[in-house]
C-alpha atoms as a PDB file:
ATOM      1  CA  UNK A   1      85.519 100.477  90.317  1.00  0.00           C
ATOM      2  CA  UNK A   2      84.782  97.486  92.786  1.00  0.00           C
ATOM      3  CA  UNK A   3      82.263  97.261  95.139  1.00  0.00           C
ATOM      4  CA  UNK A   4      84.826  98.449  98.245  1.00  0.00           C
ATOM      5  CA  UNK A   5      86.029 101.314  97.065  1.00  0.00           C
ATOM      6  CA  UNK A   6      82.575 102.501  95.516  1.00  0.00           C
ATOM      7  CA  UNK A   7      81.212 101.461  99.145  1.00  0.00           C
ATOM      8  CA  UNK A   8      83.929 104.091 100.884  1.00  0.00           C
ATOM      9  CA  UNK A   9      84.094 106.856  98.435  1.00  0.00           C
ATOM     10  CA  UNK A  10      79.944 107.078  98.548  1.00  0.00           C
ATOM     11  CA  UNK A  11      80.742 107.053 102.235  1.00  0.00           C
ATOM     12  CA  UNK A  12      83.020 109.604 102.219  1.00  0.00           C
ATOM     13  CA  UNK A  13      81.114 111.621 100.466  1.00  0.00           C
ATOM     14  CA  UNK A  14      78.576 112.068 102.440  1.00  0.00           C
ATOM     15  CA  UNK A  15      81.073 112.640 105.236  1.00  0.00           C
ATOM     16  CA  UNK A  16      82.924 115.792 103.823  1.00  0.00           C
ATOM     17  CA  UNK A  17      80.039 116.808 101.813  1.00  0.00           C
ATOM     18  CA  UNK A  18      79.684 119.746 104.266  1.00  0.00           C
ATOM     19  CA  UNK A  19      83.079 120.403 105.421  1.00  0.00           C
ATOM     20  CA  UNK A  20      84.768 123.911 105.009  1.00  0.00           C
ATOM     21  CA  UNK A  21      85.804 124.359 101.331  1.00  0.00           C
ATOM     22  CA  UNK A  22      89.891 123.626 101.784  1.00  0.00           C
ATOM     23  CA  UNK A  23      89.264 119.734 103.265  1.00  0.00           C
ATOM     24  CA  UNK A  24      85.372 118.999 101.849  1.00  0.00           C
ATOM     25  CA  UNK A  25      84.249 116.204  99.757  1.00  0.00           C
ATOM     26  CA  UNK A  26      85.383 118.595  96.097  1.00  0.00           C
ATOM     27  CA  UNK A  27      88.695 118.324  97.641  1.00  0.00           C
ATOM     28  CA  UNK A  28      88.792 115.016  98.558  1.00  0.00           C
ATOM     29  CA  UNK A  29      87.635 113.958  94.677  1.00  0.00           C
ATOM     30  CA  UNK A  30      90.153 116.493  92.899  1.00  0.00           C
ATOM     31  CA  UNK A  31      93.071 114.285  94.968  1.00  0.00           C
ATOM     32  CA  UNK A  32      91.107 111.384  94.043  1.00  0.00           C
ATOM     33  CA  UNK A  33      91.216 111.588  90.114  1.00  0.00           C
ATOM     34  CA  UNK A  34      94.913 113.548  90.249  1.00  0.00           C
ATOM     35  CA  UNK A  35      95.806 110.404  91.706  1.00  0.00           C
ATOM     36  CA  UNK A  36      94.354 108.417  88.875  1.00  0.00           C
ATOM     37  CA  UNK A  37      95.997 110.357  86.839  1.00  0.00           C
ATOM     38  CA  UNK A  38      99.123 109.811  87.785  1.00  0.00           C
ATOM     39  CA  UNK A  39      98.674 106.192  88.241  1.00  0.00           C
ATOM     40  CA  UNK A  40      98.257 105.907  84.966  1.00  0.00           C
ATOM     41  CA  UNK A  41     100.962 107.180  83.729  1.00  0.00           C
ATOM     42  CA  UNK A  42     103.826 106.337  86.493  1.00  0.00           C
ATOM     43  CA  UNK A  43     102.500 102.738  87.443  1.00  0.00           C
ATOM     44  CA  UNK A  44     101.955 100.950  90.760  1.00  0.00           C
ATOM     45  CA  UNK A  45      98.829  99.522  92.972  1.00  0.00           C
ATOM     46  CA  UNK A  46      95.816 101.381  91.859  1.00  0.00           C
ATOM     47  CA  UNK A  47      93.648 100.036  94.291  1.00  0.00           C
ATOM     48  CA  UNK A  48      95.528 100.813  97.003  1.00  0.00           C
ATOM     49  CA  UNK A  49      96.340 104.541  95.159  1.00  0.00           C
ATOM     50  CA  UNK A  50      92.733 105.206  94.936  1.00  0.00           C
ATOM     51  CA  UNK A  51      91.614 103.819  98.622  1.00  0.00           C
ATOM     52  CA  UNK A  52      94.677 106.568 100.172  1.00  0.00           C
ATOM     53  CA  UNK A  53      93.578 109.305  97.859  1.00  0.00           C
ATOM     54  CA  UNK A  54      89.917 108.738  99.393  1.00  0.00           C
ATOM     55  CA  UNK A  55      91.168 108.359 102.751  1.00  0.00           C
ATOM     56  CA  UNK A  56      94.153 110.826 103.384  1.00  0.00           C
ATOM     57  CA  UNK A  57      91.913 113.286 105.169  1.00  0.00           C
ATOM     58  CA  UNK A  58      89.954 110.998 107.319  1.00  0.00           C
ATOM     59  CA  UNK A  59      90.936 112.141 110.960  1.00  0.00           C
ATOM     60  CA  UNK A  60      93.190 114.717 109.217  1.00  0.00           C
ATOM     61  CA  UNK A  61      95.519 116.725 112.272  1.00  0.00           C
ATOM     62  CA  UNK A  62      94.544 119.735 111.562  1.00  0.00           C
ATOM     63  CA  UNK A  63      90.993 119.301 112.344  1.00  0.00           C
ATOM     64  CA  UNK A  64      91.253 116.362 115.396  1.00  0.00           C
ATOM     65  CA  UNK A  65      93.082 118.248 118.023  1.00  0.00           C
ATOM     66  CA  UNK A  66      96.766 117.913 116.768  1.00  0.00           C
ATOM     67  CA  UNK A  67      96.675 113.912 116.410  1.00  0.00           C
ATOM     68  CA  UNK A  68      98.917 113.132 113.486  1.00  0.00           C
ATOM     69  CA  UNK A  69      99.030 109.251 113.961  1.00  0.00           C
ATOM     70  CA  UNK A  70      94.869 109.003 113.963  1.00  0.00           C
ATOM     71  CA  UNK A  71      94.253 109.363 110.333  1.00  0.00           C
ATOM     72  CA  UNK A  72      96.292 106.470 109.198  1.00  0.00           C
ATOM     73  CA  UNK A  73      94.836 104.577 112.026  1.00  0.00           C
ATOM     74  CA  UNK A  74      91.015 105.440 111.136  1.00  0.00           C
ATOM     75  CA  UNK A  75      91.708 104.742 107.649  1.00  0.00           C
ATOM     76  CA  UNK A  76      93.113 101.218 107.891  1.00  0.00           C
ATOM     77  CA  UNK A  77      89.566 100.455 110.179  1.00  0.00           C
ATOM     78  CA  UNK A  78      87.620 102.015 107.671  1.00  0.00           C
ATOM     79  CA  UNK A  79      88.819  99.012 105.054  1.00  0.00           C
ATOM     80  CA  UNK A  80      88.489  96.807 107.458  1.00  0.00           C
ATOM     81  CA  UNK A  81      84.989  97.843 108.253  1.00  0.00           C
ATOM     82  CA  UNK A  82      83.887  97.652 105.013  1.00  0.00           C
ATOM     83  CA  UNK A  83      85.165  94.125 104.077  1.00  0.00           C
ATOM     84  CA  UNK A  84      88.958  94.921 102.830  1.00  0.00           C
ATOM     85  CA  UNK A  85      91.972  92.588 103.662  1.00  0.00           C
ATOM     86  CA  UNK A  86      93.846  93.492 106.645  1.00  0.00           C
ATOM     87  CA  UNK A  87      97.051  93.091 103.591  1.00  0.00           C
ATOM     88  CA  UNK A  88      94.758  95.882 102.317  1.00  0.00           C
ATOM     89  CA  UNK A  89      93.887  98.245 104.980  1.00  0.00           C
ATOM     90  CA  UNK A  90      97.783  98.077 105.562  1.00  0.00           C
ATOM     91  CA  UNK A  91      98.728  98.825 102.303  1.00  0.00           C
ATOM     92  CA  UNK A  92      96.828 101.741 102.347  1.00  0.00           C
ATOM     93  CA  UNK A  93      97.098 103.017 106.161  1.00  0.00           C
ATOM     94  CA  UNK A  94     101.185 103.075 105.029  1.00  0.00           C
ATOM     95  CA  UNK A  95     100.367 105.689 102.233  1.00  0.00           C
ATOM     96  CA  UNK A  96      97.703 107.675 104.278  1.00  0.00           C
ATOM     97  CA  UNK A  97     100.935 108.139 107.229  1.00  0.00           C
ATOM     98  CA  UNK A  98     103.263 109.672 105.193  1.00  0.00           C
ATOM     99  CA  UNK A  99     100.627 112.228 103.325  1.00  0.00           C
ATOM    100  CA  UNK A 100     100.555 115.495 105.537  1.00  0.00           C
ATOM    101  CA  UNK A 101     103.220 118.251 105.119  1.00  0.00           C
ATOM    102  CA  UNK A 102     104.801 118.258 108.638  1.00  0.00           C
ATOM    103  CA  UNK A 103     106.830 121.444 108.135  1.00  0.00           C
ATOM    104  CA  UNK A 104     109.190 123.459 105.983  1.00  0.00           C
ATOM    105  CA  UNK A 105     112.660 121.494 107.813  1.00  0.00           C
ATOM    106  CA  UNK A 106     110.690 118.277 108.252  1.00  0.00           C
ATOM    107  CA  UNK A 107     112.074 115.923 105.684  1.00  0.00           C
ATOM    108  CA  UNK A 108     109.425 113.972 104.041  1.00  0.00           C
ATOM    109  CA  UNK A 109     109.418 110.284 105.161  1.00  0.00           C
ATOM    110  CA  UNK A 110     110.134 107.284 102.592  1.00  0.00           C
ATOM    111  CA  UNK A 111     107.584 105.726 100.951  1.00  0.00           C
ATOM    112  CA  UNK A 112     106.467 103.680  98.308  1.00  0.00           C
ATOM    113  CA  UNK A 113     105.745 104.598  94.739  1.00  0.00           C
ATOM    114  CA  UNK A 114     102.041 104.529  95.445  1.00  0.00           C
ATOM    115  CA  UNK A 115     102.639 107.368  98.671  1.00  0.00           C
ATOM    116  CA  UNK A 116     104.510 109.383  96.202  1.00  0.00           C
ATOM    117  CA  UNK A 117     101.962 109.631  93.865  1.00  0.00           C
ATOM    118  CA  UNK A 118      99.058 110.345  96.348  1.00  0.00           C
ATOM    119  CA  UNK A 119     101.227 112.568  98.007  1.00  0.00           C
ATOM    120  CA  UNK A 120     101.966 114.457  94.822  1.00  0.00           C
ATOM    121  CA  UNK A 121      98.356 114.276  93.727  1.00  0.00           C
ATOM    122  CA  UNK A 122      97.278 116.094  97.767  1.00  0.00           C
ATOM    123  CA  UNK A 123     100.144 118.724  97.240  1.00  0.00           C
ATOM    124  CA  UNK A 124      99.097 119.773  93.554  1.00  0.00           C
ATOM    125  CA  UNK A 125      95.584 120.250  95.036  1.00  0.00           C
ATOM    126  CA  UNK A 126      97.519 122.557  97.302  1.00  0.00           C
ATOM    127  CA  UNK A 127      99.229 125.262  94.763  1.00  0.00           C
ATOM    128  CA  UNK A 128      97.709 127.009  91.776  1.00  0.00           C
ATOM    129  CA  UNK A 129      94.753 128.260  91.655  1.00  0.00           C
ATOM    130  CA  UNK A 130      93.112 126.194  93.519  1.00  0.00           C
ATOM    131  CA  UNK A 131      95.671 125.745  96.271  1.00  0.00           C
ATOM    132  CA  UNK A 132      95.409 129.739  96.706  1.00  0.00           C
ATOM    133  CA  UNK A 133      92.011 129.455  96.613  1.00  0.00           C
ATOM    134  CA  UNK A 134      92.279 126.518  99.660  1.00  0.00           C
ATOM    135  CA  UNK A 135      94.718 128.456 101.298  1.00  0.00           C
ATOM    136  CA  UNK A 136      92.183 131.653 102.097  1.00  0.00           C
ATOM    137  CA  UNK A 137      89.228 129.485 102.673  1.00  0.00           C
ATOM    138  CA  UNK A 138      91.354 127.431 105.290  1.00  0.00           C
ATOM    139  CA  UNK A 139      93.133 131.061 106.943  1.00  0.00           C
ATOM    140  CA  UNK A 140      89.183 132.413 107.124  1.00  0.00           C
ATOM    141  CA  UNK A 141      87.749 129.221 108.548  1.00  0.00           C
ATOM    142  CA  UNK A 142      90.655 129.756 111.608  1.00  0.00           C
ATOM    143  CA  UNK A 143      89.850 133.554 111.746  1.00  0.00           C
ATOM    144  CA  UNK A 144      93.267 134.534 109.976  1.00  0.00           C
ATOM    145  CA  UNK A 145      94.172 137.780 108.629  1.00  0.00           C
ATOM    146  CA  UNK A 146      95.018 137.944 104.984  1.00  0.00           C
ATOM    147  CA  UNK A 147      98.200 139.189 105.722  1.00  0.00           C
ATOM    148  CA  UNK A 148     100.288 140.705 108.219  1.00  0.00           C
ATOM    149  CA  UNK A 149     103.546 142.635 107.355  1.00  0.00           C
ATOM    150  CA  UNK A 150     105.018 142.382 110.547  1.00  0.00           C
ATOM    151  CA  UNK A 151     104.590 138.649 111.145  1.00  0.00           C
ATOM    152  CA  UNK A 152     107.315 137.254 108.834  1.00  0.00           C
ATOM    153  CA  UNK A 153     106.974 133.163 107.602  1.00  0.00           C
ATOM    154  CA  UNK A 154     109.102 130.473 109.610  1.00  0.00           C
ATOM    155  CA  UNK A 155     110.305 127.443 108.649  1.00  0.00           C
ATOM    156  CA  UNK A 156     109.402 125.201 111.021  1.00  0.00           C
ATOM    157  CA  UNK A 157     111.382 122.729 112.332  1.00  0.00           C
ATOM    158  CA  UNK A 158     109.197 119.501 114.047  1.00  0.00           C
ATOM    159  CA  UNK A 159     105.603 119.074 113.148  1.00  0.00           C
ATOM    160  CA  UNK A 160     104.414 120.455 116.408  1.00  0.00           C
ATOM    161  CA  UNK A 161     106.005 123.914 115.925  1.00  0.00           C
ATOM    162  CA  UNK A 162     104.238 123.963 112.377  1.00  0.00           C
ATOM    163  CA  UNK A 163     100.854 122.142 113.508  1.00  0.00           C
ATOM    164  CA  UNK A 164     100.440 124.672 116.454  1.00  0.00           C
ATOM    165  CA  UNK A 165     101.694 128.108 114.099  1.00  0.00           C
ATOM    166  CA  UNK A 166      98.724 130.208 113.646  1.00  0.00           C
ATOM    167  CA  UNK A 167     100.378 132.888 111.349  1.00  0.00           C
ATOM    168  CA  UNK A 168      97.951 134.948 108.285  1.00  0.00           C
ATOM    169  CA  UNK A 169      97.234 133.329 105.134  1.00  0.00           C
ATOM    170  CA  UNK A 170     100.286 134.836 103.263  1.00  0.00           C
ATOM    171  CA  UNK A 171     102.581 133.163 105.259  1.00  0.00           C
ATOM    172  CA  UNK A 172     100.951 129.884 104.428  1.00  0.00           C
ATOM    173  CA  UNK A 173     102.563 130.118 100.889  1.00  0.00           C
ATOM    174  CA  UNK A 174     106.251 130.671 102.180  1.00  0.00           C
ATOM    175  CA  UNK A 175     105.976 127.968 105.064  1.00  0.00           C
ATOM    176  CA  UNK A 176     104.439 125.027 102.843  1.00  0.00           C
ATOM    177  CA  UNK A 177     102.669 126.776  98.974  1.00  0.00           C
ATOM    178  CA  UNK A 178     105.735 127.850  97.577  1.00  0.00           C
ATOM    179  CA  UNK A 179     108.140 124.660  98.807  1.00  0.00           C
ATOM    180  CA  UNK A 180     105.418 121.843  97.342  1.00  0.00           C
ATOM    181  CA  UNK A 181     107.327 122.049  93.478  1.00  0.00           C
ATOM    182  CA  UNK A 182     110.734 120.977  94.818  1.00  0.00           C
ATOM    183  CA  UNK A 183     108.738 117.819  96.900  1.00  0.00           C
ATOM    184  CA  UNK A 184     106.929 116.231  94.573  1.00  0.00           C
ATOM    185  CA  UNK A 185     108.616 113.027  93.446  1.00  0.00           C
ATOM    186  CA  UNK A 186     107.318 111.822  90.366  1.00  0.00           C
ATOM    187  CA  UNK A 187     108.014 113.504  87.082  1.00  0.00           C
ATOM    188  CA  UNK A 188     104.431 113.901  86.126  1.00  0.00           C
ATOM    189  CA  UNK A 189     104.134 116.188  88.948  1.00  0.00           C
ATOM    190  CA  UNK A 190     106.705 117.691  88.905  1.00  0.00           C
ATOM    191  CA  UNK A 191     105.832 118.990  85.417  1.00  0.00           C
ATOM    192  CA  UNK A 192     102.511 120.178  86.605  1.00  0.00           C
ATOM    193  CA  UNK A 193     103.640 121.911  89.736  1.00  0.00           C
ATOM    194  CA  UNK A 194     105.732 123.881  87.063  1.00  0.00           C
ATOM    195  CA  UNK A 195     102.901 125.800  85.861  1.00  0.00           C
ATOM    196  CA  UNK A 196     101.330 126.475  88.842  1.00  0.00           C
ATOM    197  CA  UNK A 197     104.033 127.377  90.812  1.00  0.00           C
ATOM    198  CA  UNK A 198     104.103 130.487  88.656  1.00  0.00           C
ATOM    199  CA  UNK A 199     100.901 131.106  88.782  1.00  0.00           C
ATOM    200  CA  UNK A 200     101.389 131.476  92.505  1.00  0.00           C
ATOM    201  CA  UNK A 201     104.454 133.582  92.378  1.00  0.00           C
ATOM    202  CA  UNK A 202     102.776 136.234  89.635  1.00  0.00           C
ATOM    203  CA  UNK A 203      99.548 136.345  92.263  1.00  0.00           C
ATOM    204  CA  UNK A 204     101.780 136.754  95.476  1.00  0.00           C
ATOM    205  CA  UNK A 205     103.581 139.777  93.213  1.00  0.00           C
ATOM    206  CA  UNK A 206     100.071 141.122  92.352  1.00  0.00           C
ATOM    207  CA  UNK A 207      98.917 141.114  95.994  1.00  0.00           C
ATOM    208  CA  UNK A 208     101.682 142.696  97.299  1.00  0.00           C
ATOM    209  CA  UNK A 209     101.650 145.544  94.456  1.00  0.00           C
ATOM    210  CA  UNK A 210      97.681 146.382  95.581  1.00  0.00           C
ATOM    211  CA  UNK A 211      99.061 146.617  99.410  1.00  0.00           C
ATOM    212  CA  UNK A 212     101.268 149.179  98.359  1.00  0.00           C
ATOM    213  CA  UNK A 213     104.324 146.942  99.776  1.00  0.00           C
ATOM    214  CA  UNK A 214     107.956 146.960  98.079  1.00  0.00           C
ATOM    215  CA  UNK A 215     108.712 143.498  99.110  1.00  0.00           C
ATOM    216  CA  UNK A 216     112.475 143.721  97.550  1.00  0.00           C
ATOM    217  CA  UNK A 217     114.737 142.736 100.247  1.00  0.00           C
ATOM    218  CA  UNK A 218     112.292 141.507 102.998  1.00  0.00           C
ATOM    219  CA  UNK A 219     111.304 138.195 104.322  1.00  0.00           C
ATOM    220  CA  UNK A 220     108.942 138.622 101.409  1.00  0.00           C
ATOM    221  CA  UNK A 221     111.279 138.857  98.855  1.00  0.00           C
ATOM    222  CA  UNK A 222     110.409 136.510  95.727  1.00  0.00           C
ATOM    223  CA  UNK A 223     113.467 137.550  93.568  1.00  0.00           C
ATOM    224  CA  UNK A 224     115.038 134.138  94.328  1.00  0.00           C
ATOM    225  CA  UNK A 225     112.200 132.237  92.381  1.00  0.00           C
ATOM    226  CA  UNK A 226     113.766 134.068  89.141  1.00  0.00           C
ATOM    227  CA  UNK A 227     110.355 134.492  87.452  1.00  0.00           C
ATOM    228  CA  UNK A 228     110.073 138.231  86.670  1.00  0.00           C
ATOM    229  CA  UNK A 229     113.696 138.724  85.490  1.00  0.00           C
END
């Protein structure tokens, strides 16, 4: 690890080390060494792979006031603060603007091969598990219900519309959760979304069954993942 990026990530730490547990420094470290991982195995700049993966929650939207073009910004300064090329800080201030999920009908915007892996490695971090996990701990930090049966999920159509929804946590998986498998880009994630994609889909059917909901024929539906046939 060079001196730079050992410099930012100790910053960093200390940064998020107390954030709420969906954007906080654990996070920040899981994208950080998915991103490694994927490096590894589908090629490309790992320098500037591991500087995004650090940075692509600095100034994040959803937690500056709606700004979607200050994160990239902030992170390019932060490489230049700490001694990195300006070639650098733009390498890695083009990965960090193409990161964030902007909305269900929001195509995702070209990038290199070093965007799609840390924006595969931020979106795996979303589903599973873990992502379900993120998804509740995000929905209680905003004061969300868990669910609401008659608010039904939208797919949103600019990143303002999706930015400004404030909808219950279960919508969350049909508006972003349950759309990440078909996004990812390289094959290495694609294989691990896979596996957790079910995982979501068999805890969604579980939820549902405690609430006492039939779910067959609503906006709820999950027949058309084929997974319980």
């Amino acid at each position: 690890m060079s001196k730079l990026i050992e410099s930012i990530k100790n910053s960093l730490q200390n940064q998020f080390k107390n954030e709420e547990g969906s954007h906080d420094w654990q996070h920040i470290l899981r994208v950080y060494n998915m991103a490694l991982h994927l490096q590894s195995i589908e090629g490309g700049n790992r320098e500037i792979v591991e500087l995004a993966a650090l940075l692509h929650d600095v100034s994040d939207h959803k937690y500056n006031g709606g700004n979607f073009d200050a994160g990239w910004q902030v992170a390019r300064q932060v490489i230049l603060d700490f001694g990195g090329t300006k070639e650098l800080a733009n390498g890695v201030s083009d990965v960090v603007k193409v990161i964030s999920f902007k909305g269900a009908l929001v195509e995702d915007s070209e990038t290199s091969l070093e965007g799609k892996i840390v924006r595969d490695a931020d979106r795996l971090d979303a589903i599973g598990a873990i992502g379900i996990a993120r998804a509740f701990a995000y929905g209680g930090s905003k004061h969300r219900p868990l669910f609401n049966p008659s608010i039904f999920p939208i797919l949103h159509e600019t990143k303002e519309s999706y930015a400004n929804g404030k909808s219950h946590s279960i919508n969350h998986f049909y508006e972003k959760l349950l759309l990440l498998k078909d996004r990812m880009e390289t094959k290495t994630a694609k294989d691990i979304a896979s596996e957790r994609q079910v995982f979501m889909l068999y805890f969604l059917k579980q939820y549902f069954k405690e609430e006492g909901l039939s779910i067959e024929g609503s906006a709820f539906d999950l027949s058309s993942y084929h997974v319980f046939e």
